[in-house]
PDB file of N, CA and C in Angstrom:
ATOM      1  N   UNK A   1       0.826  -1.183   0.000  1.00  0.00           N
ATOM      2  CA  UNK A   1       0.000   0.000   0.000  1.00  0.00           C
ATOM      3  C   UNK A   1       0.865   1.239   0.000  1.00  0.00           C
ATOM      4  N   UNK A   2       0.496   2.153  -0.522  1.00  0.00           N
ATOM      5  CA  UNK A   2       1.555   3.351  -1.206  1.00  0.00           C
ATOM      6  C   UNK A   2       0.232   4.682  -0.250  1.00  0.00           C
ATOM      7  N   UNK A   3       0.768   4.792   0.486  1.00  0.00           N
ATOM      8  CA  UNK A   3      -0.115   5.989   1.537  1.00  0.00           C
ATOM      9  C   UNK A   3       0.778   7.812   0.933  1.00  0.00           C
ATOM     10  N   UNK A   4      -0.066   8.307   0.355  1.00  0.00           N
ATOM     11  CA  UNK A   4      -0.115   9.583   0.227  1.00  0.00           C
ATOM     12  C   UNK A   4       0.769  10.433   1.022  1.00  0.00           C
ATOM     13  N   UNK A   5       0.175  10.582   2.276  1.00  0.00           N
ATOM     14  CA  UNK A   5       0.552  11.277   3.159  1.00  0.00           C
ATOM     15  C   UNK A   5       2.022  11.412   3.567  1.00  0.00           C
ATOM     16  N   UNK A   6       2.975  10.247   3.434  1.00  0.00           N
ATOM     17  CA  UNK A   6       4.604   9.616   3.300  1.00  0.00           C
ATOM     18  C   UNK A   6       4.796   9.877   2.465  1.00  0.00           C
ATOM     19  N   UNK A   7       4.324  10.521   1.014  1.00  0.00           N
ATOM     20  CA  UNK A   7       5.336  10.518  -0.300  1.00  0.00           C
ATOM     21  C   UNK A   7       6.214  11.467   0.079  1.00  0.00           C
ATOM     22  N   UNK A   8       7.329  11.817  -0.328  1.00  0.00           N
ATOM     23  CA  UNK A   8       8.099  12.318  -0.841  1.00  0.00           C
ATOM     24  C   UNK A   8       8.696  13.710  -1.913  1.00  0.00           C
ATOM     25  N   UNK A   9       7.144  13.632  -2.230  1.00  0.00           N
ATOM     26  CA  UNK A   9       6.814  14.540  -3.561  1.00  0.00           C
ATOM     27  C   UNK A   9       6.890  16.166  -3.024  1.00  0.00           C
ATOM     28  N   UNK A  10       7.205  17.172  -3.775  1.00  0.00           N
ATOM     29  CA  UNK A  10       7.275  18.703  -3.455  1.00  0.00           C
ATOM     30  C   UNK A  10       6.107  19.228  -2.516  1.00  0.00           C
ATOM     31  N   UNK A  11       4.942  18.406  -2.783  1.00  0.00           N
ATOM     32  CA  UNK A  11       4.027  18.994  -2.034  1.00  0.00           C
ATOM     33  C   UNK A  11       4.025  18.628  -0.828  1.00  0.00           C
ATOM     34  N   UNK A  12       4.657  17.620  -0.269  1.00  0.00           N
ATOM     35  CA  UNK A  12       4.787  16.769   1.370  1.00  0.00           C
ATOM     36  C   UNK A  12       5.556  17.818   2.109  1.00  0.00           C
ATOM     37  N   UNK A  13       6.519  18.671   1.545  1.00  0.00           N
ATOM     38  CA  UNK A  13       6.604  19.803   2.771  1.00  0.00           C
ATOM     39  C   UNK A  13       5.773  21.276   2.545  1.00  0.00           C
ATOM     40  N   UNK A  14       6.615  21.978   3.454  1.00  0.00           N
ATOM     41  CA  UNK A  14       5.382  22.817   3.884  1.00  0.00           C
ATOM     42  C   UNK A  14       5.721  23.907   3.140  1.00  0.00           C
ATOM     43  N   UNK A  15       6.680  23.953   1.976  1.00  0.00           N
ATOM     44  CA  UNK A  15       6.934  24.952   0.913  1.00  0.00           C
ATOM     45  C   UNK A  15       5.899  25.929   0.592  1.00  0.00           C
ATOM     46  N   UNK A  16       5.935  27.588   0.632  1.00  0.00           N
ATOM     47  CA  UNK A  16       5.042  28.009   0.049  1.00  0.00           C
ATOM     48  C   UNK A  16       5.302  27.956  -1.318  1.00  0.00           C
ATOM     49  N   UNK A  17       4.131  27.826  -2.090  1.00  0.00           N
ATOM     50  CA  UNK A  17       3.224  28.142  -3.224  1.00  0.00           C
ATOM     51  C   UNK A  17       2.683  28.900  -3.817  1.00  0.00           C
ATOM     52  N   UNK A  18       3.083  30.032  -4.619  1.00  0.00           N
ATOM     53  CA  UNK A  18       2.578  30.583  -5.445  1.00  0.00           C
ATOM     54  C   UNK A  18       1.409  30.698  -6.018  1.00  0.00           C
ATOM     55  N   UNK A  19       0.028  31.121  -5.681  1.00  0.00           N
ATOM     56  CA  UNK A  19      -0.918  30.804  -6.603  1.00  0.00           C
ATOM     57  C   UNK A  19      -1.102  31.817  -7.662  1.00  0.00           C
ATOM     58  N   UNK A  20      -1.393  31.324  -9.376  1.00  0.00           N
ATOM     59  CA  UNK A  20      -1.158  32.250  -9.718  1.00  0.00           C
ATOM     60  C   UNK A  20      -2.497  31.391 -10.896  1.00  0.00           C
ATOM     61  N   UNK A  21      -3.524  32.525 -10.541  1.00  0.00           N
ATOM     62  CA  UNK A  21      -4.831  32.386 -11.372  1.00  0.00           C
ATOM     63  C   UNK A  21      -4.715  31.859 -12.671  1.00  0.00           C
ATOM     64  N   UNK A  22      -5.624  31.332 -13.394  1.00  0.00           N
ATOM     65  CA  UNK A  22      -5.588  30.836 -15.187  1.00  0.00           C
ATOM     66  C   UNK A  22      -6.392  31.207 -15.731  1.00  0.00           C
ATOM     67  N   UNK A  23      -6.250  31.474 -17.472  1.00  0.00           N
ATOM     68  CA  UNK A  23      -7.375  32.160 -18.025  1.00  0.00           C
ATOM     69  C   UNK A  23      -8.460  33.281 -17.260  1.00  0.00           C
ATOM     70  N   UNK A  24      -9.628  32.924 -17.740  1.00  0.00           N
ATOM     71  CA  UNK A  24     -10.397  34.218 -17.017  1.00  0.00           C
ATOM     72  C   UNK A  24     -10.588  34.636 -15.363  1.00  0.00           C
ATOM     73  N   UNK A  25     -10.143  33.802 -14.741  1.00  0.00           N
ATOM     74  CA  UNK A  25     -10.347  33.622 -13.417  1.00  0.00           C
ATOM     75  C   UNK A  25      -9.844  34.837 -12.623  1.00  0.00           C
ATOM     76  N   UNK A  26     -10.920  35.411 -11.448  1.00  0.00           N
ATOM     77  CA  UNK A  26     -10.158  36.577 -10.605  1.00  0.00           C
ATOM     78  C   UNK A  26     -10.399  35.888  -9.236  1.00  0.00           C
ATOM     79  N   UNK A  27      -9.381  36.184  -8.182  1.00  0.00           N
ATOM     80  CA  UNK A  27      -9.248  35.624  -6.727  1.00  0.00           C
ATOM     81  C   UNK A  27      -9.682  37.160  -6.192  1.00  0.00           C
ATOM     82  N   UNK A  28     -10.707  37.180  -5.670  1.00  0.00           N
ATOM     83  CA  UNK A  28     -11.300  38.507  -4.673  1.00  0.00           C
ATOM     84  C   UNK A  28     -11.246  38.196  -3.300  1.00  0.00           C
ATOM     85  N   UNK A  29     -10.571  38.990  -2.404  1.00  0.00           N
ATOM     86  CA  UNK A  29     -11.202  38.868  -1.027  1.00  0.00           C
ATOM     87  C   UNK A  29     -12.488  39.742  -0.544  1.00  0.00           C
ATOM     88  N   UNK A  30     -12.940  39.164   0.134  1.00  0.00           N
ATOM     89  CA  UNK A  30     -14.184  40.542   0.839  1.00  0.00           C
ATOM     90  C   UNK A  30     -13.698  40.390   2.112  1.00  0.00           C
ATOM     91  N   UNK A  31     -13.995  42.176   2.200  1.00  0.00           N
ATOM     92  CA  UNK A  31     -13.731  42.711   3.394  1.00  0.00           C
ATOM     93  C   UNK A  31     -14.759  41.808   4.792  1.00  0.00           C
ATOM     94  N   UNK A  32     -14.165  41.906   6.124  1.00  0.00           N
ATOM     95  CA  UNK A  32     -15.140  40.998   6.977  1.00  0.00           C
ATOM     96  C   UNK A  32     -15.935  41.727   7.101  1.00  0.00           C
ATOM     97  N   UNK A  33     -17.425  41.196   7.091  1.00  0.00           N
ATOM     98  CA  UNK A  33     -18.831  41.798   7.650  1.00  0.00           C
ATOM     99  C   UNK A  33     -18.694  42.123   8.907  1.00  0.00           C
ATOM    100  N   UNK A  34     -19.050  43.326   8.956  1.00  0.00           N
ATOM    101  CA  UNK A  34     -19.452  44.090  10.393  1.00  0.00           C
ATOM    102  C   UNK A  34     -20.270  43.850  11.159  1.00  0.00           C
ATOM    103  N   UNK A  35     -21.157  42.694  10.641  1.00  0.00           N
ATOM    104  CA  UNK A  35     -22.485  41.822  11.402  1.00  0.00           C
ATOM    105  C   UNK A  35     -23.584  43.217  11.037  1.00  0.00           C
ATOM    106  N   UNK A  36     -24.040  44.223  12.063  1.00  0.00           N
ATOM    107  CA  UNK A  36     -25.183  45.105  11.752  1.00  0.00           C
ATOM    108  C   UNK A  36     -24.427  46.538  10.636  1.00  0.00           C
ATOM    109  N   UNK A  37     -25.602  46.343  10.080  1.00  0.00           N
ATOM    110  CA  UNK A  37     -25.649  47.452   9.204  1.00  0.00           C
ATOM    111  C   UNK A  37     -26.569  49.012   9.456  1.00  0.00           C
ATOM    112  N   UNK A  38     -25.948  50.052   8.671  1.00  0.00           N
ATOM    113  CA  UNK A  38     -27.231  51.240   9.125  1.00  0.00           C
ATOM    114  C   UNK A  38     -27.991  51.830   8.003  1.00  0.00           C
ATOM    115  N   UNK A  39     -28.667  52.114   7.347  1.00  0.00           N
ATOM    116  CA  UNK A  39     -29.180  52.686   6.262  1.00  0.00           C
ATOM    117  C   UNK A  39     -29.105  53.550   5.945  1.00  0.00           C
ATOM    118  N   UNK A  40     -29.447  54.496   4.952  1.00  0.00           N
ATOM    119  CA  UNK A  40     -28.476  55.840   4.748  1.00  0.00           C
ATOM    120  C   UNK A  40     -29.899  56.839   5.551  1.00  0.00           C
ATOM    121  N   UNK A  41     -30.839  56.251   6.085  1.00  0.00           N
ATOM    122  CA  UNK A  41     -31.958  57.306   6.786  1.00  0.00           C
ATOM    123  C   UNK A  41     -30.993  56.965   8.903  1.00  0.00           C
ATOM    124  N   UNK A  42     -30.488  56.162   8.694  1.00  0.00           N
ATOM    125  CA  UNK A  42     -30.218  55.791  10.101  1.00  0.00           C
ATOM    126  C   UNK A  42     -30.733  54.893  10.737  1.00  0.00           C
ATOM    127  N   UNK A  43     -31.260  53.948   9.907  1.00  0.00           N
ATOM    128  CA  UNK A  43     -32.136  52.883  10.587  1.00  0.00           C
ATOM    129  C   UNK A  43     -30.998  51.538  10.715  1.00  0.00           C
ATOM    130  N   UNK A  44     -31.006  51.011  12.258  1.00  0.00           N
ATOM    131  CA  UNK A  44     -30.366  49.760  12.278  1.00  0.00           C
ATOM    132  C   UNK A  44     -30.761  48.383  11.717  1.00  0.00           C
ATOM    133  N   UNK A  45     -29.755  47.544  10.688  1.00  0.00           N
ATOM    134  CA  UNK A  45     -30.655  46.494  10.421  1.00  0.00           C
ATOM    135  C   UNK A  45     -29.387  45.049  10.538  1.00  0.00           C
ATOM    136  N   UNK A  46     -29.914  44.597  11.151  1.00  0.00           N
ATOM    137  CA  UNK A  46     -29.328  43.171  12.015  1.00  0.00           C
ATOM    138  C   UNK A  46     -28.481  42.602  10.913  1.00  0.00           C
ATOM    139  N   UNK A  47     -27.226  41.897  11.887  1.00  0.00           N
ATOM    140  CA  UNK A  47     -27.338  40.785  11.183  1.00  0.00           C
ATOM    141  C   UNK A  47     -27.725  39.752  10.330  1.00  0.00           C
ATOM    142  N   UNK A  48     -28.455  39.455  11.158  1.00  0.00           N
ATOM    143  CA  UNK A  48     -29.662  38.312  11.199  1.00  0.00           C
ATOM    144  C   UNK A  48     -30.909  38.645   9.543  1.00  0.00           C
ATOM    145  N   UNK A  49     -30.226  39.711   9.496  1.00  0.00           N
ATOM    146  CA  UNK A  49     -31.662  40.051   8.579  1.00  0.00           C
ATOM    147  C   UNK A  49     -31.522  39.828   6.695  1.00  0.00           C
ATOM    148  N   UNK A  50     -32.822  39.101   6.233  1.00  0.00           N
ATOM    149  CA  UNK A  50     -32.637  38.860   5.744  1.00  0.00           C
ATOM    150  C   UNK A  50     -32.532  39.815   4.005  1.00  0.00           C
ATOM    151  N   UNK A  51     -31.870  39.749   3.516  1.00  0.00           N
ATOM    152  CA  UNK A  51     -32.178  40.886   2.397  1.00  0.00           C
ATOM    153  C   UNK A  51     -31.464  40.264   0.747  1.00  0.00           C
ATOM    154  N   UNK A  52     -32.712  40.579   0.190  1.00  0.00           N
ATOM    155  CA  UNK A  52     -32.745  40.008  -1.022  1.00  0.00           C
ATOM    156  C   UNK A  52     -31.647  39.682  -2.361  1.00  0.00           C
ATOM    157  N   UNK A  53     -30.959  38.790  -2.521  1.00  0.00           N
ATOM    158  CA  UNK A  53     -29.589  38.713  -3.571  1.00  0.00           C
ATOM    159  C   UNK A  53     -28.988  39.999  -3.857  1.00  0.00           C
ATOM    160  N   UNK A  54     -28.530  40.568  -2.510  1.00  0.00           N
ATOM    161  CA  UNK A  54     -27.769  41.410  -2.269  1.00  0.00           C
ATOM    162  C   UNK A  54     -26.130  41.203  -3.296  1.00  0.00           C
ATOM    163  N   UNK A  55     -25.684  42.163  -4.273  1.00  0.00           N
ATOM    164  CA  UNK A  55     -24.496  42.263  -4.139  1.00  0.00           C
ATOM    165  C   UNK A  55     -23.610  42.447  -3.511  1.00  0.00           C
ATOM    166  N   UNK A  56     -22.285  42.143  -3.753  1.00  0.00           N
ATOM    167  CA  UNK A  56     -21.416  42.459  -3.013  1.00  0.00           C
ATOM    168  C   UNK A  56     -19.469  43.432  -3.572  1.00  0.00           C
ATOM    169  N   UNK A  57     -19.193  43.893  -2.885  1.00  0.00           N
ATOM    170  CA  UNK A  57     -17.671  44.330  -2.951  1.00  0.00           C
ATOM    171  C   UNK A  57     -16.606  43.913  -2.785  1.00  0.00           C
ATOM    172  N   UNK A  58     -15.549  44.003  -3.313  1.00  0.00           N
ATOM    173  CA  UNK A  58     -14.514  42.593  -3.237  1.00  0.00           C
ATOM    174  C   UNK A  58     -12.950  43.476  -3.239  1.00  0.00           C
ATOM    175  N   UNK A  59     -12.247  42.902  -3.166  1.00  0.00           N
ATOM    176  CA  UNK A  59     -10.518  43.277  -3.862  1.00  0.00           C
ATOM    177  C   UNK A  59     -10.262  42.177  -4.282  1.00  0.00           C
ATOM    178  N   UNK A  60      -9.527  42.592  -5.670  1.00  0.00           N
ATOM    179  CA  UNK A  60      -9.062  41.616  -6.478  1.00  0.00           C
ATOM    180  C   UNK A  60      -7.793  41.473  -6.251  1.00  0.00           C
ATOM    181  N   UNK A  61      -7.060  40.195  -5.996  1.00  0.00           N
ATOM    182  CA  UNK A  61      -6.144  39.830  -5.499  1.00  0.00           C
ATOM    183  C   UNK A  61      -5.684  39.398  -6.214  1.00  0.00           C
ATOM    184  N   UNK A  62      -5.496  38.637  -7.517  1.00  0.00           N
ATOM    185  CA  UNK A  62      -4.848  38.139  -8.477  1.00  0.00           C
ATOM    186  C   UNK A  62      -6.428  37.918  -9.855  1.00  0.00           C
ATOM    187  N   UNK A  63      -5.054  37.931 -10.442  1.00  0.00           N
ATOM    188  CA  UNK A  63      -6.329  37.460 -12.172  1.00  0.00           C
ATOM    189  C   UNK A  63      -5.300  36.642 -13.206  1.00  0.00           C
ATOM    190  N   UNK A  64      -6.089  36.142 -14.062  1.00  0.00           N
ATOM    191  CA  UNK A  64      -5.662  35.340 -15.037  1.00  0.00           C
ATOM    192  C   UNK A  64      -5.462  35.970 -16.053  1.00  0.00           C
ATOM    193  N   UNK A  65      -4.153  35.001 -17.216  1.00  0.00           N
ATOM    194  CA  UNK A  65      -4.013  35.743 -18.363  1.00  0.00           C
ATOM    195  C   UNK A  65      -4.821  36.474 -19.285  1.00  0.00           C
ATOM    196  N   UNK A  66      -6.392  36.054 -18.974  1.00  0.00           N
ATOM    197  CA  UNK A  66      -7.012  36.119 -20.428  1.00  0.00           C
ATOM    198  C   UNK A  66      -8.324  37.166 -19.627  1.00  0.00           C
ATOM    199  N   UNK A  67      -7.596  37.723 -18.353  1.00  0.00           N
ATOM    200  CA  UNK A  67      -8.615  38.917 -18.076  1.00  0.00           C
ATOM    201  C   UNK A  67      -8.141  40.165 -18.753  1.00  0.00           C
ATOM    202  N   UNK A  68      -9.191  40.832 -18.984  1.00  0.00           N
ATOM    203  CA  UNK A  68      -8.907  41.998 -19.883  1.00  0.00           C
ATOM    204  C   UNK A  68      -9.412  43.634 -18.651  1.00  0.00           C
ATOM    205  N   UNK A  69     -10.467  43.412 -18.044  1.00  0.00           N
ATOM    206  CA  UNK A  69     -11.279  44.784 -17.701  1.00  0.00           C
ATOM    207  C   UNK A  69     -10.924  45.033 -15.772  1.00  0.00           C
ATOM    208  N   UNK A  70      -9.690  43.572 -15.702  1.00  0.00           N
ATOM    209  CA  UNK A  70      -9.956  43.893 -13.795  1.00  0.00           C
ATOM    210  C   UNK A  70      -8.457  43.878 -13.712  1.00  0.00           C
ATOM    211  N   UNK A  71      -7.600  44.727 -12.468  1.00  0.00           N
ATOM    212  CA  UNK A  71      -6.604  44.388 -12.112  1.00  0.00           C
ATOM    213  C   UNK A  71      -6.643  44.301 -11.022  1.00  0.00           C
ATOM    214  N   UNK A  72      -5.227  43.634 -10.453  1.00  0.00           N
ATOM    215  CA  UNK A  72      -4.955  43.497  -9.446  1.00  0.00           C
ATOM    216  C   UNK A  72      -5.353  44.802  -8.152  1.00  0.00           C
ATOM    217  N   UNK A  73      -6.025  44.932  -7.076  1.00  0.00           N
ATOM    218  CA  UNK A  73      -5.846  46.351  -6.765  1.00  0.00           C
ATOM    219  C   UNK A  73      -7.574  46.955  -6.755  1.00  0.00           C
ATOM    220  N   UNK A  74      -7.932  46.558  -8.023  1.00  0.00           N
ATOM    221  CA  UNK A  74      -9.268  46.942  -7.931  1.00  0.00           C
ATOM    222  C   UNK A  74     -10.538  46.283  -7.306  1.00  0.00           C
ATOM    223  N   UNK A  75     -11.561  47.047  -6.903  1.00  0.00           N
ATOM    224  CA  UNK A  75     -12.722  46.712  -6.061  1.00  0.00           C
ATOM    225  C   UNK A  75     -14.225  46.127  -7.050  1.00  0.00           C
ATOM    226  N   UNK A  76     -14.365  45.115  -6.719  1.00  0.00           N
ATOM    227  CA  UNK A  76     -15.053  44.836  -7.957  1.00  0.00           C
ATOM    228  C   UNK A  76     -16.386  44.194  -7.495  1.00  0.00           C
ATOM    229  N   UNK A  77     -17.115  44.576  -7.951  1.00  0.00           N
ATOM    230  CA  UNK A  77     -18.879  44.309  -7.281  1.00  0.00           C
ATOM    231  C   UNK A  77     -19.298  43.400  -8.227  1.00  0.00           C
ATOM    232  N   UNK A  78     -20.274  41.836  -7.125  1.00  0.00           N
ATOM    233  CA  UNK A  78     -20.375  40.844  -7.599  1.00  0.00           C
ATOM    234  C   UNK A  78     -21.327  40.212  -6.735  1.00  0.00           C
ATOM    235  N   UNK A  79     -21.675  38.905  -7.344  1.00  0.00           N
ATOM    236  CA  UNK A  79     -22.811  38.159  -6.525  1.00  0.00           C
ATOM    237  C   UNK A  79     -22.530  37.229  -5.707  1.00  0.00           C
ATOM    238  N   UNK A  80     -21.436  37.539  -4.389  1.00  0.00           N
ATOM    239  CA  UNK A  80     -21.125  36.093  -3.685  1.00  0.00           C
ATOM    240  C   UNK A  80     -21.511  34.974  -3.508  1.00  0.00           C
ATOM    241  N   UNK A  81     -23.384  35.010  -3.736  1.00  0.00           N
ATOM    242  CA  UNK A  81     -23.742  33.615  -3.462  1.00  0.00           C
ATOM    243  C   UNK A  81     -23.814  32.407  -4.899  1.00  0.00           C
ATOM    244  N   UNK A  82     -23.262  33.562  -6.041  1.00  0.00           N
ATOM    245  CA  UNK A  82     -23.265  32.125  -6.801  1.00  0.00           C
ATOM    246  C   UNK A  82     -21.635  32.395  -7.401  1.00  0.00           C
ATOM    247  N   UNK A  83     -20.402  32.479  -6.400  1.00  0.00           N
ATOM    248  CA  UNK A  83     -19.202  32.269  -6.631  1.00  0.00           C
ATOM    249  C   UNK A  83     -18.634  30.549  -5.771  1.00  0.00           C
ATOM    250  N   UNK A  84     -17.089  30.351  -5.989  1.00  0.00           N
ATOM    251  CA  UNK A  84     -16.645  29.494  -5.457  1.00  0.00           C
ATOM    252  C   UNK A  84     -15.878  30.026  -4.293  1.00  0.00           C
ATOM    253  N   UNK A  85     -15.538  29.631  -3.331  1.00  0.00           N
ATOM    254  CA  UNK A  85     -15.218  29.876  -2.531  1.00  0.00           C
ATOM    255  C   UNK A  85     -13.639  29.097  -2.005  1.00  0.00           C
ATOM    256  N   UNK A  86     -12.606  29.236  -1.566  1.00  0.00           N
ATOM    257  CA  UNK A  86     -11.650  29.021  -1.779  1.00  0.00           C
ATOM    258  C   UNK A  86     -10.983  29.409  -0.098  1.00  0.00           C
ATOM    259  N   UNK A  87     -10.474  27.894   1.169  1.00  0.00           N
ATOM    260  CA  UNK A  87      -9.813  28.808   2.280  1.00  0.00           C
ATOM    261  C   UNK A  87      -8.644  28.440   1.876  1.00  0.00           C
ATOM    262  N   UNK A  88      -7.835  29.698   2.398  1.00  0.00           N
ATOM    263  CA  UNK A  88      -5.961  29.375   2.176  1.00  0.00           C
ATOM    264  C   UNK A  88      -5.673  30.082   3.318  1.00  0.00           C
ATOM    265  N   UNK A  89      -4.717  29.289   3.545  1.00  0.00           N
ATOM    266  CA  UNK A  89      -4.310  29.327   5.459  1.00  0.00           C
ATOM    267  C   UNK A  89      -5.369  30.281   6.368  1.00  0.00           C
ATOM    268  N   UNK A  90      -6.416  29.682   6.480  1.00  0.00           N
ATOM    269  CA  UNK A  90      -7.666  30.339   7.212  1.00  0.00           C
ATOM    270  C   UNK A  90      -8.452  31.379   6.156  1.00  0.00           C
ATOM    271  N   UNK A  91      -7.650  31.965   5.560  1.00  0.00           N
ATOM    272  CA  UNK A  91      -8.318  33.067   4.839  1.00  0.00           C
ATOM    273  C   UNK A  91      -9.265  32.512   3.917  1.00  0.00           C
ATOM    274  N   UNK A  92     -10.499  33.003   4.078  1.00  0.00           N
ATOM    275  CA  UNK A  92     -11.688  32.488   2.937  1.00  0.00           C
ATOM    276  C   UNK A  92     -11.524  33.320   1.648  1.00  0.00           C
ATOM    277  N   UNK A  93     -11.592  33.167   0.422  1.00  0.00           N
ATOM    278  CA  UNK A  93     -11.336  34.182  -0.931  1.00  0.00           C
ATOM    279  C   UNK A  93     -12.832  33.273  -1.698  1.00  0.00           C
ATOM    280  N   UNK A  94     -12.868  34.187  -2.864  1.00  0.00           N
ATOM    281  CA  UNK A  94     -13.617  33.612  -3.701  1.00  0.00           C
ATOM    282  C   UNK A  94     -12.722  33.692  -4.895  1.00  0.00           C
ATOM    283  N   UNK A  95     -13.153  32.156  -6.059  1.00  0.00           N
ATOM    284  CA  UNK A  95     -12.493  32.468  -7.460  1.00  0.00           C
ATOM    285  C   UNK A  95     -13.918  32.857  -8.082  1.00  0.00           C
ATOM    286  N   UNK A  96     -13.722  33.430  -9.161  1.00  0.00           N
ATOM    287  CA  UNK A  96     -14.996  34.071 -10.377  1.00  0.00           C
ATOM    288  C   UNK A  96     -14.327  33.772 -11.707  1.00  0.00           C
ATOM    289  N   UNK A  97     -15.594  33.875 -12.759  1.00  0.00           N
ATOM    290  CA  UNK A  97     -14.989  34.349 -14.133  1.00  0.00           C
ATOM    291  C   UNK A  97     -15.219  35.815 -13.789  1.00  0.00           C
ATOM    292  N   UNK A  98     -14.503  36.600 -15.045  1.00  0.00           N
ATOM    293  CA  UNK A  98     -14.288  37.837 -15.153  1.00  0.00           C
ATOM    294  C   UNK A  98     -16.086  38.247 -15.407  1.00  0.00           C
ATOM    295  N   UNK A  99     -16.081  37.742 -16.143  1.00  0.00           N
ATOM    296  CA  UNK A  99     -17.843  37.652 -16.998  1.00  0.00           C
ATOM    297  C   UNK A  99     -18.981  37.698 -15.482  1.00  0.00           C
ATOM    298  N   UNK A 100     -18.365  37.091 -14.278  1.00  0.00           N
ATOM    299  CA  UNK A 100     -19.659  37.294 -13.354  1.00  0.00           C
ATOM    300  C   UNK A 100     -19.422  38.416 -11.897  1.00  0.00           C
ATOM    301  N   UNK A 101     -18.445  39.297 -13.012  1.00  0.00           N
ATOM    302  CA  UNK A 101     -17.974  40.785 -12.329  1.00  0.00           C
ATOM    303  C   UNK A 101     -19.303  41.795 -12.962  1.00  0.00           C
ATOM    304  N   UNK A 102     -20.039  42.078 -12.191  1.00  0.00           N
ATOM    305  CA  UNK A 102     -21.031  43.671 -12.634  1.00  0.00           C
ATOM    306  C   UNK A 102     -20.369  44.692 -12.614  1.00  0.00           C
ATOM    307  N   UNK A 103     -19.105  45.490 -12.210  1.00  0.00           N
ATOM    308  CA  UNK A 103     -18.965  46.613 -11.948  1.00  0.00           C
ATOM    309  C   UNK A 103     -17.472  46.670 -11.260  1.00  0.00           C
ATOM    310  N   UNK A 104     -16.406  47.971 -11.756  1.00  0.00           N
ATOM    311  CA  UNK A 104     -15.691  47.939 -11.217  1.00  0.00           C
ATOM    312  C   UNK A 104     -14.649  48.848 -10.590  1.00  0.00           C
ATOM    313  N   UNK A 105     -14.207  49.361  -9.379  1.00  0.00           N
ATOM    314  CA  UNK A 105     -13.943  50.311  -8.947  1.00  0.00           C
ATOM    315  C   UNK A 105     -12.638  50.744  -8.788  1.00  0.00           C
ATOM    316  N   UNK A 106     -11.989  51.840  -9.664  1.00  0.00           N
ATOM    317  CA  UNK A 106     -10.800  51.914  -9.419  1.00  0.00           C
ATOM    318  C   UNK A 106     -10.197  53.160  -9.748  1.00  0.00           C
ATOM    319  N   UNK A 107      -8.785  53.794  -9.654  1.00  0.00           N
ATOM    320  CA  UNK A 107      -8.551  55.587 -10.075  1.00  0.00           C
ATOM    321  C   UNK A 107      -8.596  54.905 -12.118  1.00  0.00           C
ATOM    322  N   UNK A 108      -8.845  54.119 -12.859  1.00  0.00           N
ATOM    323  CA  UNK A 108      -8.656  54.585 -14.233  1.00  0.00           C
ATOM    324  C   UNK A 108     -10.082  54.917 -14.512  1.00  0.00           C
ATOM    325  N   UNK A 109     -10.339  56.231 -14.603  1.00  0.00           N
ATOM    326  CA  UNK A 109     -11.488  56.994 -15.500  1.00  0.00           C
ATOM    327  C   UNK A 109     -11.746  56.645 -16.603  1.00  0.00           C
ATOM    328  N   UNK A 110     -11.617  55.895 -17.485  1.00  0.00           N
ATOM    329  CA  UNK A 110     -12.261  55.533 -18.856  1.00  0.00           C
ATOM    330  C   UNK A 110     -13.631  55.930 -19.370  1.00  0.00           C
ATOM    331  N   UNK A 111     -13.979  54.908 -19.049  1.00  0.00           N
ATOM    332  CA  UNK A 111     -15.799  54.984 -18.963  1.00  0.00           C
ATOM    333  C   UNK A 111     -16.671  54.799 -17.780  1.00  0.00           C
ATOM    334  N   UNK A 112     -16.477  56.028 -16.980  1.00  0.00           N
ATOM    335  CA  UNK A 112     -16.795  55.704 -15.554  1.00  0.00           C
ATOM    336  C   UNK A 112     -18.441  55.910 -15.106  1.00  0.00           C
ATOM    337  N   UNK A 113     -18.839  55.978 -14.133  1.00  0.00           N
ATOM    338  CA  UNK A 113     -20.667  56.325 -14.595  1.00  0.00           C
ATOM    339  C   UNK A 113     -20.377  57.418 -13.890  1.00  0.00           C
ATOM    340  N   UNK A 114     -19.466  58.281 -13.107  1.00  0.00           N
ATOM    341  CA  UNK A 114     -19.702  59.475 -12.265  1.00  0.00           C
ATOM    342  C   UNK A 114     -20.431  59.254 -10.939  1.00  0.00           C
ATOM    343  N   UNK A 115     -20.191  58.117 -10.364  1.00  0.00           N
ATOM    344  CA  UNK A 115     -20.311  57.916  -9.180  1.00  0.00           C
ATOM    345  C   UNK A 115     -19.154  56.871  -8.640  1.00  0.00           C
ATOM    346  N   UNK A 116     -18.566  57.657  -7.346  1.00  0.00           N
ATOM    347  CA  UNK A 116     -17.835  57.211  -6.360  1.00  0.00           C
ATOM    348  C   UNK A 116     -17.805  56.648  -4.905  1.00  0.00           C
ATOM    349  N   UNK A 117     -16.899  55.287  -4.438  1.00  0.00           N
ATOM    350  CA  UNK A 117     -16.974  55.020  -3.613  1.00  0.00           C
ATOM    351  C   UNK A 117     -16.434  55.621  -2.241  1.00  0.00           C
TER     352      UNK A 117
END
């Protein structure tokens, strides 16, 4: 019996690893939830509460060769609940295609809509 865990191979020590995205793929972290939220009238709203396929805000932490519209650096608004999810040494990230990025926040002005974060 040939047990895994005893090989020998590069990955059996504890070498770091490089991850370095492929094709369209972006690695985002999100910032940690603050648990309660406030509304822009001042109203407190829980945790707990439920609110409808909410988007979300991210930093993009790495991307793949064949992204064209995100870099590294930028804040990029998206739908967490239908991404993958990814922990590396505790840290939770999500991977995406570029394609299930809505929106994206950063200093290049191009074609911007005139609203800021």
């Amino acid at each position: 019996m040939n047990d895994v865990s005893e090989s020998n191979g590069p990955l059996a020590s504890d070498a770091k690893l490089e991850i370095q995205m492929l094709h369209d793929r972006v690695l985002v972290r999100m910032p940690p939830e603050d648990g309660e939220r406030r509304s822009t009238g001042g109203i407190v709203i829980p945790a707990t509460a439920q609110v409808a396929r909410r988007l979300s805000w991210g930093n993009v932490l790495g991307v793949g060769n064949n992204v064209r519209n995100v870099k590294v650096g930028d804040r990029v608004l998206f739908n967490a609940e239908d991404q993958l999810e990814v922990e590396i040494q505790g840290n939770a990230y999500l991977v995406m295609r570029e394609r299930d990025i809505h929106a994206v926040a950063s200093e290049r002005t191009e074609h911007g809509t005139g609203l800021y974060l």
